[in-house]
C-alpha atoms as a PDB file:
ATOM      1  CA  UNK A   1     -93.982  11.636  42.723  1.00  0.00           C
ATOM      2  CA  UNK A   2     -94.265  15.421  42.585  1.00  0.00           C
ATOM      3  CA  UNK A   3     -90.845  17.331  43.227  1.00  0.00           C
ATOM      4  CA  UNK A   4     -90.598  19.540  46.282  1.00  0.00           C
ATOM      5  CA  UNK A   5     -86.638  20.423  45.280  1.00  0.00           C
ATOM      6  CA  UNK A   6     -86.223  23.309  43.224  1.00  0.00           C
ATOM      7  CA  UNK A   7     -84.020  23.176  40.166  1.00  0.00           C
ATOM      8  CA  UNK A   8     -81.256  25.473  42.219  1.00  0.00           C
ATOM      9  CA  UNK A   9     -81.206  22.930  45.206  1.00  0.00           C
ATOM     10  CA  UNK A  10     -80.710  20.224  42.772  1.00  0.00           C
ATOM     11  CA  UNK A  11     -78.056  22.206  41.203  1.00  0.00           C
ATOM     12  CA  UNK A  12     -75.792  23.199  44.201  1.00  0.00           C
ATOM     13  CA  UNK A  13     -76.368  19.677  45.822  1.00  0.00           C
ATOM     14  CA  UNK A  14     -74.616  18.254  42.984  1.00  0.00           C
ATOM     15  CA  UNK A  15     -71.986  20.573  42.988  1.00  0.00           C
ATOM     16  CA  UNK A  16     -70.817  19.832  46.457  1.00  0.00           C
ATOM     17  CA  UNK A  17     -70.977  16.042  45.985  1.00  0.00           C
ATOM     18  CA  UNK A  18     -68.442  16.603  42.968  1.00  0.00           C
ATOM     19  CA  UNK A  19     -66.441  19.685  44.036  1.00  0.00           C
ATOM     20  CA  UNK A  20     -66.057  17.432  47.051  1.00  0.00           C
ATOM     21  CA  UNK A  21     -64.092  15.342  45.567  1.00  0.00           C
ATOM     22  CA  UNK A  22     -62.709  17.337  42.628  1.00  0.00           C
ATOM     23  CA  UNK A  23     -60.835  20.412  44.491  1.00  0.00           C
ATOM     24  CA  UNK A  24     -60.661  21.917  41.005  1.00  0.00           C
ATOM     25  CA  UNK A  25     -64.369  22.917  40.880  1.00  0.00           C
ATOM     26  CA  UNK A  26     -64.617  27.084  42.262  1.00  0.00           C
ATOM     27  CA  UNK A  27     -68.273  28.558  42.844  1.00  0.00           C
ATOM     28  CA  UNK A  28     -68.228  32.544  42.534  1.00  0.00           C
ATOM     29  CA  UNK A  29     -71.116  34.566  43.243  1.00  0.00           C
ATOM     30  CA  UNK A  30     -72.171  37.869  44.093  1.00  0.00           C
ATOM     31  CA  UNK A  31     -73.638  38.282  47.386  1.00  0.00           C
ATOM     32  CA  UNK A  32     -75.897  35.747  46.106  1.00  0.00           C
ATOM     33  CA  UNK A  33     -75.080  32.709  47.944  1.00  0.00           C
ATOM     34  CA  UNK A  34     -79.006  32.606  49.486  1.00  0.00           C
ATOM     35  CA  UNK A  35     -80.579  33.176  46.178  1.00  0.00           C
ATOM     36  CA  UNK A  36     -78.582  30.309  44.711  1.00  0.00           C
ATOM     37  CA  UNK A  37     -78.727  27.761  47.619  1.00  0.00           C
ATOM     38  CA  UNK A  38     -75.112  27.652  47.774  1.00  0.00           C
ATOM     39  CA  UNK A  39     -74.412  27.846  51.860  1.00  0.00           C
ATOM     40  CA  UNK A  40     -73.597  24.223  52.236  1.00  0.00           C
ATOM     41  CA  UNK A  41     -70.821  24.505  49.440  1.00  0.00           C
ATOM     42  CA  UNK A  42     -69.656  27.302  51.585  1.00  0.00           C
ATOM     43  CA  UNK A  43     -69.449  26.100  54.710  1.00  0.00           C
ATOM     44  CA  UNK A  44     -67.916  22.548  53.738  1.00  0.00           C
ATOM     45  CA  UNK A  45     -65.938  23.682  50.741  1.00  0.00           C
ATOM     46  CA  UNK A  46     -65.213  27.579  52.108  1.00  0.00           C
ATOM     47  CA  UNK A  47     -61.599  27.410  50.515  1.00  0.00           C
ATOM     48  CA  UNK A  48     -63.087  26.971  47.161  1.00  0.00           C
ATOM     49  CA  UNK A  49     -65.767  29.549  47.093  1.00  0.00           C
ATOM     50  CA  UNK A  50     -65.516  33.220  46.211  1.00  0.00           C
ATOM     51  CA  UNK A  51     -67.865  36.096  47.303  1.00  0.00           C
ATOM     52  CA  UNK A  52     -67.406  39.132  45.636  1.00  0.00           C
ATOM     53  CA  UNK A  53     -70.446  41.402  46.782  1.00  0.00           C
ATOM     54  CA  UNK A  54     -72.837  43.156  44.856  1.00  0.00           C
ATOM     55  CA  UNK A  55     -70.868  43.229  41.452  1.00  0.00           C
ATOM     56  CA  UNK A  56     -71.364  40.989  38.781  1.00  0.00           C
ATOM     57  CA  UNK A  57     -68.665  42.572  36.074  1.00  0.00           C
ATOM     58  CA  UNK A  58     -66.344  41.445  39.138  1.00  0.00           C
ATOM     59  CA  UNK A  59     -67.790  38.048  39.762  1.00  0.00           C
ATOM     60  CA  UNK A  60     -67.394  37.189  35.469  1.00  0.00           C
ATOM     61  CA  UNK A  61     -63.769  38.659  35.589  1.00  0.00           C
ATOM     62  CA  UNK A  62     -62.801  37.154  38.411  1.00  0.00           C
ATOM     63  CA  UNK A  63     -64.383  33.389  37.394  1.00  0.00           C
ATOM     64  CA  UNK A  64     -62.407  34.095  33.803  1.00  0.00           C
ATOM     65  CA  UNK A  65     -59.163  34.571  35.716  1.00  0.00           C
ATOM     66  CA  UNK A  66     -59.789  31.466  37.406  1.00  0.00           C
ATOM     67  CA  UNK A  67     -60.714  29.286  35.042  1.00  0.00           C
ATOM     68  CA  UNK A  68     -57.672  30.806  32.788  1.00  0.00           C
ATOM     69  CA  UNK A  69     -55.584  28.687  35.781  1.00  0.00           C
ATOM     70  CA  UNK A  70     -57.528  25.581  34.888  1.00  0.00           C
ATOM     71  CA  UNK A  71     -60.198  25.418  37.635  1.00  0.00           C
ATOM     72  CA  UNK A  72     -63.479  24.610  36.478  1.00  0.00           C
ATOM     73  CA  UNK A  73     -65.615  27.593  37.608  1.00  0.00           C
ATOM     74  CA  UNK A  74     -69.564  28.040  38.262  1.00  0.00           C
ATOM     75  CA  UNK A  75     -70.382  31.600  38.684  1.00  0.00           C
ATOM     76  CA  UNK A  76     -73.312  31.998  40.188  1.00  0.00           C
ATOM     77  CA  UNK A  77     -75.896  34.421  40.609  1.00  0.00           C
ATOM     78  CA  UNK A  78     -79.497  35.856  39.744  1.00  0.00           C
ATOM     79  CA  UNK A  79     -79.942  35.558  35.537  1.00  0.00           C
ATOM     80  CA  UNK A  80     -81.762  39.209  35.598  1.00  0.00           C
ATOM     81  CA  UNK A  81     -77.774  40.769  36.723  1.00  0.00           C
ATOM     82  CA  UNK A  82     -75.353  37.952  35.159  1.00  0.00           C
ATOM     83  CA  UNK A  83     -77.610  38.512  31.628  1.00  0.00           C
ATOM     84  CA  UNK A  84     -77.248  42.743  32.044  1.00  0.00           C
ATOM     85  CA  UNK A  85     -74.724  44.158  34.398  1.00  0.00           C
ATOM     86  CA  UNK A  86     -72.085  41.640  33.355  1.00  0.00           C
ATOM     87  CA  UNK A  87     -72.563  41.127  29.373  1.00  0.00           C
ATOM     88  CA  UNK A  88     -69.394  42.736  28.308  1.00  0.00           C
ATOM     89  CA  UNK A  89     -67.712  40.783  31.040  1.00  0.00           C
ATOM     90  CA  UNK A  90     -69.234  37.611  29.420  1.00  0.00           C
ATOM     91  CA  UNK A  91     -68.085  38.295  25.624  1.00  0.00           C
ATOM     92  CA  UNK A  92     -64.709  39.470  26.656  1.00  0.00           C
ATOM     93  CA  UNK A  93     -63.371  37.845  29.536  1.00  0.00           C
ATOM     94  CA  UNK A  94     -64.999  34.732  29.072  1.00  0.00           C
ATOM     95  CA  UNK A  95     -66.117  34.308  25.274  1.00  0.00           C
ATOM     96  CA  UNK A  96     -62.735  36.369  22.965  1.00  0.00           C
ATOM     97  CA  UNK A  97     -60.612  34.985  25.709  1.00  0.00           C
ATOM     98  CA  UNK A  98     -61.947  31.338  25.874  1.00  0.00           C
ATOM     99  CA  UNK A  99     -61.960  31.118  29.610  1.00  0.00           C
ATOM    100  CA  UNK A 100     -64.940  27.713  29.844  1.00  0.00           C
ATOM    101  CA  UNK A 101     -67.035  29.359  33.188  1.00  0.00           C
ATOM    102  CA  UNK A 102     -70.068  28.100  33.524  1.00  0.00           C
ATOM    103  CA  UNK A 103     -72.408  30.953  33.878  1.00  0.00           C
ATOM    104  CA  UNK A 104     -75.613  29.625  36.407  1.00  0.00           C
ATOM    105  CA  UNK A 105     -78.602  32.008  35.943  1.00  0.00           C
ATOM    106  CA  UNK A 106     -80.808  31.551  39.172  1.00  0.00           C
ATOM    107  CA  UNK A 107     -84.384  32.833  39.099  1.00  0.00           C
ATOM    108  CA  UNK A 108     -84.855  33.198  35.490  1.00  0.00           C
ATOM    109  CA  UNK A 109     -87.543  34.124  33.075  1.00  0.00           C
ATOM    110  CA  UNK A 110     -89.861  35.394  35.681  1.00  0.00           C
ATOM    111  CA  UNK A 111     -89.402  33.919  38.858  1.00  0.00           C
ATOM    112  CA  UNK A 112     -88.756  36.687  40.684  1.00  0.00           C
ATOM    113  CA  UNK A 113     -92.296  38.384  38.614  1.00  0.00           C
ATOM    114  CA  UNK A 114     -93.654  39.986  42.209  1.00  0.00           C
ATOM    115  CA  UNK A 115     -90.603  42.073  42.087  1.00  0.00           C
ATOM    116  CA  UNK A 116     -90.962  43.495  38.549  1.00  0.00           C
ATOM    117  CA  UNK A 117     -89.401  44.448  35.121  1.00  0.00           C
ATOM    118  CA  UNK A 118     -85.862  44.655  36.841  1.00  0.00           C
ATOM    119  CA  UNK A 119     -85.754  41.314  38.160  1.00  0.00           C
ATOM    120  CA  UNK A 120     -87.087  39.372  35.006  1.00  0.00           C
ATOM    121  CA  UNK A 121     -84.600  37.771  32.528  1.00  0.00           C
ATOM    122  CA  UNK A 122     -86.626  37.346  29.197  1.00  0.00           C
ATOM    123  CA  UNK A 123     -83.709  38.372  27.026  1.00  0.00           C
ATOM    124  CA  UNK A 124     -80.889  36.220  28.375  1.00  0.00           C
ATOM    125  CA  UNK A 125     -81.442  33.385  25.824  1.00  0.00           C
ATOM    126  CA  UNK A 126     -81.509  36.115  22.545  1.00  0.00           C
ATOM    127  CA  UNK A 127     -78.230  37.679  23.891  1.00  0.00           C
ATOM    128  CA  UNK A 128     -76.582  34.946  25.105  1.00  0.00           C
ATOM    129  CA  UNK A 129     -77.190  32.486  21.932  1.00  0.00           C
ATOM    130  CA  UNK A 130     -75.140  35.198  19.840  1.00  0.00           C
ATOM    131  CA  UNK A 131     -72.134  34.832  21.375  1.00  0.00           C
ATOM    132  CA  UNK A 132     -69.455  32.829  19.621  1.00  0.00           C
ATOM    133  CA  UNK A 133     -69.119  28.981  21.274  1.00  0.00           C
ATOM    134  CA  UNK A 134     -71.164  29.902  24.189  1.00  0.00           C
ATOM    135  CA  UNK A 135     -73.355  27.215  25.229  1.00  0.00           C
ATOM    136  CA  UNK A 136     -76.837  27.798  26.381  1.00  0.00           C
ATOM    137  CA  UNK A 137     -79.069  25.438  28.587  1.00  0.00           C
ATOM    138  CA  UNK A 138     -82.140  25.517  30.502  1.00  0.00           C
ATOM    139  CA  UNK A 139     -83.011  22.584  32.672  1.00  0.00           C
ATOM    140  CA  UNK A 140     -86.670  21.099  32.804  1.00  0.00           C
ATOM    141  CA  UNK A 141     -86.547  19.193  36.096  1.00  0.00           C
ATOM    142  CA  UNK A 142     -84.228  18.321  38.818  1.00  0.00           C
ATOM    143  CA  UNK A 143     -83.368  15.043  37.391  1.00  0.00           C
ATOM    144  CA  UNK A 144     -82.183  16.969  33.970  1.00  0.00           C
ATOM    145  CA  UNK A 145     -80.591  19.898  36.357  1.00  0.00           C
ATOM    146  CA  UNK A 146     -78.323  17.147  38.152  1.00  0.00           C
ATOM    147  CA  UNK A 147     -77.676  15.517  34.509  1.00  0.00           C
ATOM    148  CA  UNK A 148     -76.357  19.087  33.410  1.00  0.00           C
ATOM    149  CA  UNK A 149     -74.273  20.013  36.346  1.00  0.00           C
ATOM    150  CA  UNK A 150     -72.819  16.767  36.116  1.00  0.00           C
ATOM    151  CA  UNK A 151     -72.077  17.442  31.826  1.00  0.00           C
ATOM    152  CA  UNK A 152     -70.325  20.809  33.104  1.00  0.00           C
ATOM    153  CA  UNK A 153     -68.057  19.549  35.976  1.00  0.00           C
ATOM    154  CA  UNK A 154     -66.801  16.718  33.466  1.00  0.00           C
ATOM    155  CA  UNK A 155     -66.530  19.422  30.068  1.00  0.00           C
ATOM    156  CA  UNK A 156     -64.274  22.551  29.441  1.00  0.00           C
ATOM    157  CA  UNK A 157     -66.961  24.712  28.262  1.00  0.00           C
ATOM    158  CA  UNK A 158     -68.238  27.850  28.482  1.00  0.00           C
ATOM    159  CA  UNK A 159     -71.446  27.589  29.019  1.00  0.00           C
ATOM    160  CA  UNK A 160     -74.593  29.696  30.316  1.00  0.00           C
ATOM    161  CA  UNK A 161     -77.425  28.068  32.286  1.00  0.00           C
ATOM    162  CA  UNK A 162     -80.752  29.173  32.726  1.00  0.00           C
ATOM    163  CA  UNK A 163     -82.820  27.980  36.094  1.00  0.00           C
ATOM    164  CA  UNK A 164     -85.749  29.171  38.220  1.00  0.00           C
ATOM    165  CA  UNK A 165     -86.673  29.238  41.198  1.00  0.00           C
ATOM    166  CA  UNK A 166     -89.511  27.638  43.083  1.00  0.00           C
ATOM    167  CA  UNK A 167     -89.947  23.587  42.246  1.00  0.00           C
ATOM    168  CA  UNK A 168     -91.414  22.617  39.250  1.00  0.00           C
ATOM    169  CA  UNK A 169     -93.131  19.001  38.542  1.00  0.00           C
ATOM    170  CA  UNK A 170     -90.892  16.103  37.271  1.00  0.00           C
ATOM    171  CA  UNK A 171     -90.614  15.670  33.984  1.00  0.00           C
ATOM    172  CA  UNK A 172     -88.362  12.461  33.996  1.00  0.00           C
ATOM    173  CA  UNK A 173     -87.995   9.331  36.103  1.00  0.00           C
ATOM    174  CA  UNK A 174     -84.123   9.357  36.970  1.00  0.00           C
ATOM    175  CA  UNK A 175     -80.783  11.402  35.648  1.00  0.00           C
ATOM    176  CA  UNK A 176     -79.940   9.100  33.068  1.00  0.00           C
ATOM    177  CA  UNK A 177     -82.626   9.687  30.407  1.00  0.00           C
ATOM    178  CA  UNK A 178     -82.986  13.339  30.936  1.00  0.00           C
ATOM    179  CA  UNK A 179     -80.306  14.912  29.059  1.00  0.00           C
ATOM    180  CA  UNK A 180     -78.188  14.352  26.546  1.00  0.00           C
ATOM    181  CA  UNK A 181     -75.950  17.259  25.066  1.00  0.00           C
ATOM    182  CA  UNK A 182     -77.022  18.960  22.169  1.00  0.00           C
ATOM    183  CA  UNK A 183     -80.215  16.658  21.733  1.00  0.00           C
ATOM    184  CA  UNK A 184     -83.522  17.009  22.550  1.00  0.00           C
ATOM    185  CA  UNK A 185     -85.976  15.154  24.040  1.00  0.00           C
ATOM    186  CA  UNK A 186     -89.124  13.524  22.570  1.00  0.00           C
ATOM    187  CA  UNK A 187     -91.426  12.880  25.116  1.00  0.00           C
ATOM    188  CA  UNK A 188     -94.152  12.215  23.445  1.00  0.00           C
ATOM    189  CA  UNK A 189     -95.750  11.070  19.872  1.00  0.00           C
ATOM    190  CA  UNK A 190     -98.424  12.395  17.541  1.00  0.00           C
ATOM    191  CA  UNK A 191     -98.784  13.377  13.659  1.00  0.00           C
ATOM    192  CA  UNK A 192    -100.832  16.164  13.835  1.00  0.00           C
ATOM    193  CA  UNK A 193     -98.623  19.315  15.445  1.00  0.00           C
ATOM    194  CA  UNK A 194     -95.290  19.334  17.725  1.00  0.00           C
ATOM    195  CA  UNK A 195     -94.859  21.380  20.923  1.00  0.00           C
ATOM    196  CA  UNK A 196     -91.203  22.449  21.583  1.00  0.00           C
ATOM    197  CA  UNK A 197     -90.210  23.587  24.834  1.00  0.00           C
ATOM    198  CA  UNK A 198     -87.868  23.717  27.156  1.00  0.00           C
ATOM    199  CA  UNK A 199     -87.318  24.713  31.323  1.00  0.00           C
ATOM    200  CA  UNK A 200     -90.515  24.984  33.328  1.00  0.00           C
ATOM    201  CA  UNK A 201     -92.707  25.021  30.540  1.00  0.00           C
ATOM    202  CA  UNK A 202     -92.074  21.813  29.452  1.00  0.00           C
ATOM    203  CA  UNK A 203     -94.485  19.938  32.284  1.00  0.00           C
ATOM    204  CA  UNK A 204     -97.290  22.666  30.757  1.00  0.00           C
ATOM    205  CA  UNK A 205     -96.438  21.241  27.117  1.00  0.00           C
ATOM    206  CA  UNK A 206     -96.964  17.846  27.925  1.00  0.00           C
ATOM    207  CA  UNK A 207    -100.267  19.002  30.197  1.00  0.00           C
ATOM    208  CA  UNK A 208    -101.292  20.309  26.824  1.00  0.00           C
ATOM    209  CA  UNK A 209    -100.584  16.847  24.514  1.00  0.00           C
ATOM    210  CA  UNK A 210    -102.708  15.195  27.268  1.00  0.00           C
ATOM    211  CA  UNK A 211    -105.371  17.474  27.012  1.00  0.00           C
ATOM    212  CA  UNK A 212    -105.270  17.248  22.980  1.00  0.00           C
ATOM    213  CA  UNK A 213    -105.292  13.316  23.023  1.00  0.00           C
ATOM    214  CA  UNK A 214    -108.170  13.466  25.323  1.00  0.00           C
ATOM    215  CA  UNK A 215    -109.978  14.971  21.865  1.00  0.00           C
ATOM    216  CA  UNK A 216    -108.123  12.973  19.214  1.00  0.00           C
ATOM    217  CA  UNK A 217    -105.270  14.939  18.566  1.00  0.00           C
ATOM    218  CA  UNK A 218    -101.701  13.387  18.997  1.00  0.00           C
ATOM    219  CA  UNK A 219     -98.883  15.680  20.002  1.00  0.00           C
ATOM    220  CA  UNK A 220     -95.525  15.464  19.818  1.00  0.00           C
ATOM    221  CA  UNK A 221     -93.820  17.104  22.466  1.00  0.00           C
ATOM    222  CA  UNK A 222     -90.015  17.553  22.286  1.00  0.00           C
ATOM    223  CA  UNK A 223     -87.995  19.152  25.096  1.00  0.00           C
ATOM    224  CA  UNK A 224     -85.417  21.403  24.014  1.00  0.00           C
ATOM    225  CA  UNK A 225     -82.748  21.447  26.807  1.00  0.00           C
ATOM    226  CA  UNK A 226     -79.791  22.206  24.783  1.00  0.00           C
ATOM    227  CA  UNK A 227     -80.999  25.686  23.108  1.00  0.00           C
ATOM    228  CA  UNK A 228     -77.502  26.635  21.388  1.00  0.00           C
ATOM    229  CA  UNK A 229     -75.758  24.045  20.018  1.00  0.00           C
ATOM    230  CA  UNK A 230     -79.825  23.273  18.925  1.00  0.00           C
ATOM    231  CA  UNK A 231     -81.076  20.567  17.973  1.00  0.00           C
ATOM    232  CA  UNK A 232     -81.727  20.861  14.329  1.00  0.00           C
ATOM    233  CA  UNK A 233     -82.233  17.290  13.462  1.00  0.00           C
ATOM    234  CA  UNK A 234     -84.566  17.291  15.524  1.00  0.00           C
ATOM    235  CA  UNK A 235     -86.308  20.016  14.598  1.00  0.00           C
ATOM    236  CA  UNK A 236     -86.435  19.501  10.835  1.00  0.00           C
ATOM    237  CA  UNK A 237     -87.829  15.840  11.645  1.00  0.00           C
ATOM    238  CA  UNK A 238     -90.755  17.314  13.441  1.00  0.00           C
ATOM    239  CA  UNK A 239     -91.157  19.595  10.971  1.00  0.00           C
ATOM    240  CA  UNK A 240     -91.674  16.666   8.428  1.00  0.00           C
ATOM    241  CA  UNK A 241     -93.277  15.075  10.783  1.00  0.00           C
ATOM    242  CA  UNK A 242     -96.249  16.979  11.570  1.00  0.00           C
ATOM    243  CA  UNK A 243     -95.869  19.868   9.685  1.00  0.00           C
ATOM    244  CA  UNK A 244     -97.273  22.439  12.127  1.00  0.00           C
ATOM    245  CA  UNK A 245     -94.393  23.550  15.348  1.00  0.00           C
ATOM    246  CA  UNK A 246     -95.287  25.518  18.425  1.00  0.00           C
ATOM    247  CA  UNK A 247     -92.854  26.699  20.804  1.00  0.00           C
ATOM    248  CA  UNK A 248     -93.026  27.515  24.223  1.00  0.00           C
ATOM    249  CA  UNK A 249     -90.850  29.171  26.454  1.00  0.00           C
ATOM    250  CA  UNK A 250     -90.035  31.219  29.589  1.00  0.00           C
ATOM    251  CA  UNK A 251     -88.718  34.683  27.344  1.00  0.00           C
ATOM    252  CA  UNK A 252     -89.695  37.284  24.894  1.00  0.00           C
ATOM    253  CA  UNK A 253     -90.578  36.278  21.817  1.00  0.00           C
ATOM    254  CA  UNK A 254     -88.461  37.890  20.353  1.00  0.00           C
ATOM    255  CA  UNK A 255     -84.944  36.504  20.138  1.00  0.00           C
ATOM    256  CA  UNK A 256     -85.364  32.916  22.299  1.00  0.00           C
ATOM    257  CA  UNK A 257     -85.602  29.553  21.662  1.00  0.00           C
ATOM    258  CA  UNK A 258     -88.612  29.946  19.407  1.00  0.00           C
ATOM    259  CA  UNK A 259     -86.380  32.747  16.787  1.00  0.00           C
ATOM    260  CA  UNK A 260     -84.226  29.516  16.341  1.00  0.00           C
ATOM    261  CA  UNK A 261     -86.314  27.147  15.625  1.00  0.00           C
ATOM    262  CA  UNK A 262     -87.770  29.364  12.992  1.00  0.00           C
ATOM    263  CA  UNK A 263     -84.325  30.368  11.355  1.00  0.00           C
ATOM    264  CA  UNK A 264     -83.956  26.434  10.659  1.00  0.00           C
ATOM    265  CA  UNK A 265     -87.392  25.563   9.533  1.00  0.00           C
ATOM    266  CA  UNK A 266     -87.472  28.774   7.468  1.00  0.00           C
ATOM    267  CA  UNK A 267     -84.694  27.837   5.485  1.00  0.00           C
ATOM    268  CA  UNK A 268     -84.910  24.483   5.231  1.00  0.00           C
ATOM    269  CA  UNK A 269     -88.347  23.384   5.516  1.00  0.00           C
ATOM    270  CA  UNK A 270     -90.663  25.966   6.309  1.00  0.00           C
ATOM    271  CA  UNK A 271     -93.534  24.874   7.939  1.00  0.00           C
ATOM    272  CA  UNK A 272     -96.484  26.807  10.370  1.00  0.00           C
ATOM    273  CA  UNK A 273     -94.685  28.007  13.465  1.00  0.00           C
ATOM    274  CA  UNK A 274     -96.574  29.670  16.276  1.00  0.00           C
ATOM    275  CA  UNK A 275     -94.290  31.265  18.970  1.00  0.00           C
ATOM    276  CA  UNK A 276     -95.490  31.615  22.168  1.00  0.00           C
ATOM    277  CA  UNK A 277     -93.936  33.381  25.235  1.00  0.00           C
ATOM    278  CA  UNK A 278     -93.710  36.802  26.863  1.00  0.00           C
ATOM    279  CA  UNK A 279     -95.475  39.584  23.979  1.00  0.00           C
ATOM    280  CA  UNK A 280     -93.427  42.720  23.468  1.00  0.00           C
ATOM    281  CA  UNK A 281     -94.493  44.647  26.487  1.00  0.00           C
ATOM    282  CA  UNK A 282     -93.550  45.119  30.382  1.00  0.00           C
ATOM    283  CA  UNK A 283     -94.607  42.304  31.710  1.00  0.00           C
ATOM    284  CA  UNK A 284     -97.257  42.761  34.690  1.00  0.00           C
ATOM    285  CA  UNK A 285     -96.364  41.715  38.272  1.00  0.00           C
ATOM    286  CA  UNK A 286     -96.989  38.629  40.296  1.00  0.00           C
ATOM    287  CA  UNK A 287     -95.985  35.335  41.118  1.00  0.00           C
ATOM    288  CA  UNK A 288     -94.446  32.715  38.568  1.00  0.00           C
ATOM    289  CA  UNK A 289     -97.625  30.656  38.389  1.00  0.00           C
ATOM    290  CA  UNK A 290     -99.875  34.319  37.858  1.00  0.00           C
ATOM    291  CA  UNK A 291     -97.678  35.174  35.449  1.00  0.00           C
ATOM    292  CA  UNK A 292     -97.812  31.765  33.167  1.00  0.00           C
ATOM    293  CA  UNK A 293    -101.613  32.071  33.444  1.00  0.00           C
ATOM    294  CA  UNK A 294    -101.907  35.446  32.325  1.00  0.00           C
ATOM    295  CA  UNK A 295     -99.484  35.119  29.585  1.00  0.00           C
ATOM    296  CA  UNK A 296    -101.500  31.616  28.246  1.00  0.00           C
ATOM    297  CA  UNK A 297     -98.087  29.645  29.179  1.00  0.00           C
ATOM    298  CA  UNK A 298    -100.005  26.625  30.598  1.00  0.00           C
ATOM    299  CA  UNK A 299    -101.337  23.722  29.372  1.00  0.00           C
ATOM    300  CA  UNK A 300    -104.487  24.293  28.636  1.00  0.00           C
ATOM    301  CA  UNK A 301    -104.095  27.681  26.974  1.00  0.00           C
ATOM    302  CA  UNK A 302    -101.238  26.060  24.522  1.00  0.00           C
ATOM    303  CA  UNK A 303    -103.809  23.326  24.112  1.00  0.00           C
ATOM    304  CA  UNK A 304    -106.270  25.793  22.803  1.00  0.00           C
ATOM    305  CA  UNK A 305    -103.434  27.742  20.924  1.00  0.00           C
ATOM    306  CA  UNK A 306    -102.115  24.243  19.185  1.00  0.00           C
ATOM    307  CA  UNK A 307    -106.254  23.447  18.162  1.00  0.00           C
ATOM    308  CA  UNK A 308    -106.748  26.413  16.322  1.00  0.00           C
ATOM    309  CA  UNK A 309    -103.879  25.959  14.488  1.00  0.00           C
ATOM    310  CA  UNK A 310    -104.206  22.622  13.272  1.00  0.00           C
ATOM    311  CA  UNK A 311    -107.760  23.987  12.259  1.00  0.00           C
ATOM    312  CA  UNK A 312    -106.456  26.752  10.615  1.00  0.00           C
ATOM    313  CA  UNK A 313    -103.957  24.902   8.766  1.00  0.00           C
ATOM    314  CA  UNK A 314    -104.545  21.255   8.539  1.00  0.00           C
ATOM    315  CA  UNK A 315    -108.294  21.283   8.631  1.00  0.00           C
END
């Protein structure tokens, strides 16, 4: 069945069945409360939500100070502002002064792509990743999106969280398979390359194995949920495995998930990579799905991008 419930609604739903019944939990956001989908955690749980305004360096601080009183705190708001305006916020107040907020990016990559350059995140994972102990996710599907909510109410972490915005296809059957911390996710098999992605390109990776085993080519395809701790196992088994990697993901390509999967298999067991994701130039404007077609982020364009590699290097 396709999924009509964005990754967001899935998000805050889950977070006012727990905060429900764990008065601990504290969402803080910045004027954002539409964006994120959180009014029904604000009218039934008003006494633990905080709206600050317009003012993300505010919302970070005062989600540290909280959380430095032991409440476990979700601070929410668009990734384009909580990745920019707040970044010192995030390495001082949160990161040097290990205060475990979960930071929830709504609208990343480039959901919001009709309203432009400003309103894109495709640097959040680069920056993020580099700060010390901060985790970074970035849900596939609702099912994964409740499975990591869940893994943040029950874990003093800090932690930043990547999500769009508009529904995306399921990728799993249920909560229970779909995430695991720190692991990633094979969802399918082949020999001859391995796709690695993670968020809403993940249902184009797997478009693209089907397309290749229509022709005789088996795929791996391993989701990447968790991108820092990564998966390196992982990683360096694929590499093995089918000695040729392409990633795929929602960012630059400079910096993301794909710069880490070559800093392992570089040093360890270096392999052809192929990074794919947003070239180094202003992006143009339009909606999500314009966006992934023009920047050959679907499943047929990675299926054409994963052939002439294997015929370039295995053939």
């Amino acid at each position: 069945m396709s999924n009509t419930i964005p990754n967001r609604k899935a998000f805050t739903d889950t977070l006012v069945d727990l905060a429900t019944n764990d008065p601990s939990i504290f969402v803080v956001t910045s004027d954002a409360r539409g964006s994120v989908t959180l009014e029904k955690f604000a009218d039934t749980l008003p006494g633990q939500f905080v709206e600050v305004g317009i003012a993300e360096q505010n919302e970070i601080g005062i989600a540290a100070g909280l959380a430095s009183f032991g409440k476990r705190v979700f601070a929410c708001a668009p990734a384009c502002f909580l990745s920019t305006r707040s970044l010192e916020q995030v390495k001082v107040d949160v990161v040097y002064s290990q205060n475990p907020v979960r930071i929830i990016g709504i609208s990343g990559g480039v959901s919001y792509g009709a309203l432009g350059y400003s309103h894109q995140s495709l640097h959040d994972f680069a920056v993020m990743r580099t700060f010390a102990d901060l985790v970074v996710l970035c849900p596939a599907d609702r099912f994964q999106t409740e499975a990591i909510t869940r893994w943040l109410a029950e874990h003093d972490v800090a932690a930043y969280v990547r999500m769009g915005r508009g529904p995306v296809p399921d990728v799993y059957a249920n909560v229970q398979e779909s995430f695991t911390f720190g692991k990633a996710n094979r969802l399918s098999e082949g020999s001859d390359a391995t796709i690695i992605a993670n968020g809403e390109t993940v249902h184009h990776a797997l478009e693209a194995a089907k397309i290749l085993g229509a022709q005789g080519i088996g795929v791996q395809v391993l989701d990447m949920p968790t991108i820092k701790p990564i998966d390196r196992n992982a990683i360096l088994s694929a590499a093995v495995e089918t000695g040729l990697i392409i990633t795929v993901e929602e960012h630059s390509m400079f910096g993301g998930m794909g710069s880490a999967v070559a800093e392992i298999v570089s040093q360890e067991h270096p392999v052809p990579i192929k990074i794919m994701g947003i070239p180094d130039e202003i992006p143009i404007g339009g909606s999500s799905a314009e966006l992934f077609a023009h920047y050959g982020l679907t499943g047929d364009a990675i299926a054409s991008h994963v052939m002439a590699l294997i015929r370039k290097f295995k053939r």
